[in-house]
Protein backbone atom coordinates (compact mmCIF):
# COMPACT_ATOMS: atom_id res chain seq x y z
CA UNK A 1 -16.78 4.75 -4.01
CA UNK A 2 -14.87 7.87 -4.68
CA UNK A 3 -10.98 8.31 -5.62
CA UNK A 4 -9.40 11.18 -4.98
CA UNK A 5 -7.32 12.23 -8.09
CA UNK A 6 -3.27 12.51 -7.77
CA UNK A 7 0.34 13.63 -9.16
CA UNK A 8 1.59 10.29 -9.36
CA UNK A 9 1.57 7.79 -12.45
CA UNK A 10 1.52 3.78 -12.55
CA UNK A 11 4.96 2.44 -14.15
CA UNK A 12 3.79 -1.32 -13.46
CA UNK A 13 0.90 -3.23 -14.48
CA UNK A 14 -0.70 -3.35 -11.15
CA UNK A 15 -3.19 -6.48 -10.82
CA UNK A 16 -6.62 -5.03 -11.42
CA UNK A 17 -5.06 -3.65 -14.95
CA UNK A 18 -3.79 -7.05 -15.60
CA UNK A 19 -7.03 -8.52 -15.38
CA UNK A 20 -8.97 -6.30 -17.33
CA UNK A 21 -6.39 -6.85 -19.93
CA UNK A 22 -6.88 -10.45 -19.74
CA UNK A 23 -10.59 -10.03 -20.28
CA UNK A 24 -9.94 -7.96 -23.24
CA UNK A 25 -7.90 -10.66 -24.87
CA UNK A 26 -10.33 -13.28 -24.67
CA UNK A 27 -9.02 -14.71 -21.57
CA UNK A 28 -5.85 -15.49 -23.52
CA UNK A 29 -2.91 -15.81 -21.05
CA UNK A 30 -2.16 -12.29 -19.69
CA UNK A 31 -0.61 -10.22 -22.49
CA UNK A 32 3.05 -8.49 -21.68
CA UNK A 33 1.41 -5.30 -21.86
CA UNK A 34 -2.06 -3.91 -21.88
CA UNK A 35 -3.19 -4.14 -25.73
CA UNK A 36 -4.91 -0.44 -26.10
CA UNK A 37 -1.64 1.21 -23.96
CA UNK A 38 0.08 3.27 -26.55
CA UNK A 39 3.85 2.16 -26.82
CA UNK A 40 5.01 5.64 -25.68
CA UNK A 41 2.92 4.65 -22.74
CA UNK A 42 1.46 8.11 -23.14
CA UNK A 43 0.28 9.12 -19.28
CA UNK A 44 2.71 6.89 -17.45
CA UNK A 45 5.44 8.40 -16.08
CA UNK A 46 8.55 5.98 -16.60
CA UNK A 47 11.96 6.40 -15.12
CA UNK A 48 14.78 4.05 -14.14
CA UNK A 49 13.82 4.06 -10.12
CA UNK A 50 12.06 0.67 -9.25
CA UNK A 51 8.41 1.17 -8.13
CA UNK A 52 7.04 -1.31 -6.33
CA UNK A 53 3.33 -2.51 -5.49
CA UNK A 54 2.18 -3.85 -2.31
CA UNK A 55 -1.06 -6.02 -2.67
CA UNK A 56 -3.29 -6.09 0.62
CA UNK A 57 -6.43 -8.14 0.56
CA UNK A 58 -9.37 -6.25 2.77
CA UNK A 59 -12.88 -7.39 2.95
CA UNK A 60 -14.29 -4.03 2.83
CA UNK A 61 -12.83 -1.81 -0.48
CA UNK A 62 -14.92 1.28 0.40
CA UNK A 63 -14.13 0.77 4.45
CA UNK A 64 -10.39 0.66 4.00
CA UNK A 65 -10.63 3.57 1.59
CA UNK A 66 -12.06 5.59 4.02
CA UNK A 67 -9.67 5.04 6.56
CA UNK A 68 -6.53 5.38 4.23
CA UNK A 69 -8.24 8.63 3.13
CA UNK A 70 -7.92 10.07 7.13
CA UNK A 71 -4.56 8.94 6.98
CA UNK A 72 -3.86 11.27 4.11
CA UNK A 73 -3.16 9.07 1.40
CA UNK A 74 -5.16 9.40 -2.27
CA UNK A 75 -5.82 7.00 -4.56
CA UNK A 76 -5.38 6.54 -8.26
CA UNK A 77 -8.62 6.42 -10.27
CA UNK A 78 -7.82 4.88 -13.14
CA UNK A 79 -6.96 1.99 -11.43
CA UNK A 80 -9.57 1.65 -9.35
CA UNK A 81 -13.50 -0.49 -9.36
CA UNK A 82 -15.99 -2.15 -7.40
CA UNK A 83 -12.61 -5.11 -6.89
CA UNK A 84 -9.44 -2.59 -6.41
CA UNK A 85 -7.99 0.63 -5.67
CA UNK A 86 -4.75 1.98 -5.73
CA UNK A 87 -3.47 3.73 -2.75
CA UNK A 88 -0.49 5.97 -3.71
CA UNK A 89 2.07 5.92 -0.73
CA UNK A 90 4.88 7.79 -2.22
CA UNK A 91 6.36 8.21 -5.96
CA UNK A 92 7.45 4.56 -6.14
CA UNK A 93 5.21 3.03 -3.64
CA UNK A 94 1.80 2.18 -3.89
CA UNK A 95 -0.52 -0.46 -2.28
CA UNK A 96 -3.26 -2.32 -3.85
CA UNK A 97 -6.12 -2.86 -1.91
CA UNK A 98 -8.33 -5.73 -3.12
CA UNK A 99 -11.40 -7.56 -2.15
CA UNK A 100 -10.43 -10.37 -0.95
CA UNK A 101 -12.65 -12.84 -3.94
CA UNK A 102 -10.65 -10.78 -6.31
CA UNK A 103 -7.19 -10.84 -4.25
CA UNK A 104 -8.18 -15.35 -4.24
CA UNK A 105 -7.96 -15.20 -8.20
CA UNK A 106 -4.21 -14.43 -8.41
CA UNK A 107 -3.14 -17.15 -6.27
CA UNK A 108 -3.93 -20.65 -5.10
CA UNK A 109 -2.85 -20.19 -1.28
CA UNK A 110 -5.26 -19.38 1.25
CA UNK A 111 -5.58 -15.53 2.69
CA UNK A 112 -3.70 -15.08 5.96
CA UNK A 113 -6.08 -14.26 8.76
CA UNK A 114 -4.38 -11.04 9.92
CA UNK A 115 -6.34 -11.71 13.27
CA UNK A 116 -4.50 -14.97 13.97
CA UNK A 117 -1.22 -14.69 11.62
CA UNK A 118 1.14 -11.65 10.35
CA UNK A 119 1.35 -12.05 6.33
CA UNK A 120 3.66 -9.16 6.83
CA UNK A 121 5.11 -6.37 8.50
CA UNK A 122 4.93 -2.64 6.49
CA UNK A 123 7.68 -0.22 7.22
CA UNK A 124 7.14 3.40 6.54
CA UNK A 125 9.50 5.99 6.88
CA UNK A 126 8.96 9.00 8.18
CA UNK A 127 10.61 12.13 8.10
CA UNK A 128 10.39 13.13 11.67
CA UNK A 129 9.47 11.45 15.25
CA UNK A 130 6.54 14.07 15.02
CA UNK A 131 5.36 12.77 11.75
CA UNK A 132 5.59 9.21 12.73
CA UNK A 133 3.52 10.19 15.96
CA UNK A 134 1.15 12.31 13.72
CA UNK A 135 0.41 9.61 11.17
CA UNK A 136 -0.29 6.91 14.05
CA UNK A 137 -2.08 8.97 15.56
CA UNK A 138 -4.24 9.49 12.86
CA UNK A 139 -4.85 5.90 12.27
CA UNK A 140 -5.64 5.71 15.66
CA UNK A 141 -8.70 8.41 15.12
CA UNK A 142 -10.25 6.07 11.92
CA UNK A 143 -9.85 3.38 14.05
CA UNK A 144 -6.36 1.10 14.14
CA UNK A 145 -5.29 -0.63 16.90
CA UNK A 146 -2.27 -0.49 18.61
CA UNK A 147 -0.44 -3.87 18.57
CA UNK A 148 2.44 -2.63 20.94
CA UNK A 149 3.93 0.63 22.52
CA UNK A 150 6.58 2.45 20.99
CA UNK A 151 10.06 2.09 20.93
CA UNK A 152 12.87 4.29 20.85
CA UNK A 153 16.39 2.53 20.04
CA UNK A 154 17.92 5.42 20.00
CA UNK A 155 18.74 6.14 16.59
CA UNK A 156 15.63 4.68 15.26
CA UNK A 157 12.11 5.88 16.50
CA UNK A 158 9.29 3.22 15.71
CA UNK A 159 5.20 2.99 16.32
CA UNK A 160 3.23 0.30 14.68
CA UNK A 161 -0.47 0.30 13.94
CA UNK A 162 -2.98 -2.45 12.94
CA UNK A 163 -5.28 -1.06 9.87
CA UNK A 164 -9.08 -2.17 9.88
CA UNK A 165 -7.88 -5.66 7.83
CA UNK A 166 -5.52 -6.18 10.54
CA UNK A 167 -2.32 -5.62 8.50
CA UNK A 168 0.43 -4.28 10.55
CA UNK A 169 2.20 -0.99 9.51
CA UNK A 170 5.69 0.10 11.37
CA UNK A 171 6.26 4.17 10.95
CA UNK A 172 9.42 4.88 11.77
CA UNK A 173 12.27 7.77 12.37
CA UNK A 174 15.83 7.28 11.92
CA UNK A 175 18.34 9.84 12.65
CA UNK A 176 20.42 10.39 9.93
CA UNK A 177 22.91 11.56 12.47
CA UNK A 178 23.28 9.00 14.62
CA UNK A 179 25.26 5.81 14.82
CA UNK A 180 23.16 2.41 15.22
CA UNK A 181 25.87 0.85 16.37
CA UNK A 182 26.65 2.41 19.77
CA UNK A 183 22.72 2.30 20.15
CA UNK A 184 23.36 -1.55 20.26
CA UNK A 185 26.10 -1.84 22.96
């Protein structure tokens, strides 16, 4: 599988570092930091903005990198292998994508079946009504399904999407301009 490179740096221990951390301590519990991470953290970018890591289990790592590829998005190398990638969504957002065997070891409750069950519901925003029609669009092409039709409240502009694990993503536009409120009454 190939990764492309990116601009962005990893602030938090994301799970596939953990564990190869934990395998380099002799399976001692998992250390509060990687032990060969320089204490400058030389190569991570740190900053007082939260950054936050969404973990998605998929049953096929180099299917769903393909597809997040025609979306647009790149992933970070370093943390990725045969069990884990990370996709970088933004500055502060990323998502893991794990096999699901490897997703099983970090917790004792059973994977949602994202054809029966939403685990959860993933907002985007985007920029522009255009770019939220553009990036559905797109998943469209590599091969998401459409779970409902969009809907325009107004102030808010919203299409959701179904990626090739079944997880369900909600792009959406709100205009900065307008008022929520009298969309409501």
């Amino acid at each position: 599988m190939s990764a492309k490179k990116n601009n962005f740096a990893i602030v938090s221990i994301a799970p596939i570092l953990v564990r190869r951390c934990h395998k380099q301590a002799g399976n001692r519990p998992y250390p509060t930091r990687p032990p060969n991470l320089p204490s400058s953290r030389q190569g991570i970018a740190m900053s007082d903005q939260p950054k936050i890591f969404v973990n998605l289990a998929v049953k096929n790592l180099d299917r769903a990198v393909a597809f997040y590829t025609q979306l647009g998005y790149t992933f970070n190398a370093k943390f990725t292998d045969e069990n884990a990638t990370c996709m970088i969504v933004g500055e502060n957002i990323f998502v893991m994508l794990l096999v699901e065997p490897f997703f099983q070891s970090f917790t004792k409750k059973s994977i949602c079946d994202t054809s029966k069950s939403v685990e959860a519901l993933l907002g985007l925003l985007a920029e522009s009504r255009e770019k939220v029609d553009e990036l559905v669009e797109k998943a469209i092409a590599a091969g998401a399904v459409i779970p409902k039709e969009p809907t325009d409240y107004g102030f808010m502009y919203q299409r959701s999407y179904e990626d090739l694990d079944g997880h369900t993503w909600e792009v959406f536009y709100m205009d900065p301009n307008a008022e929520p409120h009298a969309a409501q009454q």
